[in-house]
Protein backbone atom coordinates (compact mmCIF):
# COMPACT_ATOMS: atom_id res chain seq x y z
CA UNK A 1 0.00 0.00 0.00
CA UNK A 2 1.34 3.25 -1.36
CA UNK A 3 1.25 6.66 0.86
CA UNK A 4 -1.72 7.93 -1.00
CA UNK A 5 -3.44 4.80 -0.56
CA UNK A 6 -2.42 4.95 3.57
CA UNK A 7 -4.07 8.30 3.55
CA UNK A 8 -7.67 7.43 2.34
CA UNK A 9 -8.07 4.27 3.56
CA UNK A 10 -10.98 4.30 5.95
CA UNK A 11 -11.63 7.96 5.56
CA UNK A 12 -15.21 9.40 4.10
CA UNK A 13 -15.20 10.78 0.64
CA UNK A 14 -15.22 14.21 0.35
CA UNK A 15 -13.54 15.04 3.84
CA UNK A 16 -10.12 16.98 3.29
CA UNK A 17 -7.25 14.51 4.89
CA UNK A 18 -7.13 17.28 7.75
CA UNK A 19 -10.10 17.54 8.80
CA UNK A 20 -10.16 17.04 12.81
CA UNK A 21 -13.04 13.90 12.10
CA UNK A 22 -12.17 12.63 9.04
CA UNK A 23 -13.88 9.05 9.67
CA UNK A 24 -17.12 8.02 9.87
CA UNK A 25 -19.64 9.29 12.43
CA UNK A 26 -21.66 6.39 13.86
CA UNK A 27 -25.23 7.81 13.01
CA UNK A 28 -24.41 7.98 9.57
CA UNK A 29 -24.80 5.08 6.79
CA UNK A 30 -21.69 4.54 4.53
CA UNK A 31 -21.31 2.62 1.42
CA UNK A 32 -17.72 1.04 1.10
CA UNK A 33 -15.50 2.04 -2.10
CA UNK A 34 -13.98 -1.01 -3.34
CA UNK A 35 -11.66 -0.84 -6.10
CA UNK A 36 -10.39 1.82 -8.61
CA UNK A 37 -8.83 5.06 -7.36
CA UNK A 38 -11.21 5.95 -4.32
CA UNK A 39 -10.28 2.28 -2.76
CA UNK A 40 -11.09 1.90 0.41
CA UNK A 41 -12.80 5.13 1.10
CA UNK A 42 -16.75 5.06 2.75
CA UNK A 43 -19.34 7.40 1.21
CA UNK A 44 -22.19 8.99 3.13
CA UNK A 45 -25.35 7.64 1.63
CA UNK A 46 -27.23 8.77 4.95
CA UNK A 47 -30.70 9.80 3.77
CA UNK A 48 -30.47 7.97 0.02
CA UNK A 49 -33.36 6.14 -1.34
CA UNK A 50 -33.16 2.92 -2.68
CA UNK A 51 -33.34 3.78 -6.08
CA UNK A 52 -30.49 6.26 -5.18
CA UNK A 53 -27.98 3.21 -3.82
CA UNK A 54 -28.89 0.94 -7.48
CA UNK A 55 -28.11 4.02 -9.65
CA UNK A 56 -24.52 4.50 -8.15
CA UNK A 57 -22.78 7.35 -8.01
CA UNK A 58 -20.33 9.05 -10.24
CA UNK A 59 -17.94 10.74 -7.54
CA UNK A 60 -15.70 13.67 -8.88
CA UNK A 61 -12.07 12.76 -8.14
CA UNK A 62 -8.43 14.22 -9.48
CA UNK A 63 -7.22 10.53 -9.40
CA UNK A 64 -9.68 9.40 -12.28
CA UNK A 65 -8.41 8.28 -15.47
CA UNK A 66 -9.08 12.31 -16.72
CA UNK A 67 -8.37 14.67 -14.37
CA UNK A 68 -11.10 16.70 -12.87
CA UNK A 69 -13.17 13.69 -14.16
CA UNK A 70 -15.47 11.07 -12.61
CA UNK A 71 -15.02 7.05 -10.78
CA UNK A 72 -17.81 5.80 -11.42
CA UNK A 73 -18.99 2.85 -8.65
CA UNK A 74 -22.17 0.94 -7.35
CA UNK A 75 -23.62 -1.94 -6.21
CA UNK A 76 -23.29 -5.35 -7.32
CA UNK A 77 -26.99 -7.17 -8.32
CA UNK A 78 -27.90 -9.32 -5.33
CA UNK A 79 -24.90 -8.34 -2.83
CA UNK A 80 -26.61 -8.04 0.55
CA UNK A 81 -27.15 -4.41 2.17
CA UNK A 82 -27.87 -4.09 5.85
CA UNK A 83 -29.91 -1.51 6.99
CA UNK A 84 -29.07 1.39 9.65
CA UNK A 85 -25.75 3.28 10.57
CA UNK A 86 -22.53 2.36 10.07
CA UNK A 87 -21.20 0.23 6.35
CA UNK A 88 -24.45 -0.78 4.65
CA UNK A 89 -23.45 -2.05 1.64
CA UNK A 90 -20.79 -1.83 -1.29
CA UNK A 91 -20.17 0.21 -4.26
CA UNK A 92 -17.80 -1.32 -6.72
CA UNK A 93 -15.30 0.67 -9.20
CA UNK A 94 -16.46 0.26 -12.59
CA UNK A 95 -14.69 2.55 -14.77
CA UNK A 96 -13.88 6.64 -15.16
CA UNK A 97 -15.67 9.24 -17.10
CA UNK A 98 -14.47 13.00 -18.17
């Protein structure tokens, strides 16, 4: 595992690496990054619908393919969610747009 790597593992998308509370807060719900650039990261899906969590999400990053572009991830068909706070499900790296 490279520095970069070291530095957003377990951290929430969209936090700066500085920020005094940079993991996750235990009354949100999280969906674990797994793959691609954003590896190991958790993003807040606190409040999403269900429909929300199937479409994905295209998350802007400077560590895309293009910079300034998008990783795109979501869920796997079928892969268990559990409902509540904390991880409650997985979003899988499937590619980069512009």
């Amino acid at each position: 595992m490279n520095g970069d790597e070291q530095l957003l593992r377990g951290r929430v998308y969209g936090l700066d690496h500085d920020d005094p509370h940079p993991g996750p807060l235990a009354h949100r719900t999280y969906a674990a990054l797994i793959g691609g650039p954003l590896d190991g990261l958790l993003l807040d899906i606190h409040g999403w619908r269900t429909e929300e969590i199937d479409d994905g999400a295209a998350l802007p990053t400077e560590l895309s393919r293009w910079p300034g572009g998008r990783a795109l991830y979501g869920p796997r068909p079928g892969e268990p969610r559990t409902p509540g706070p904390g991880v409650s499900c997985r979003f899988h790296y499937s590619g980069d747009a512009p």
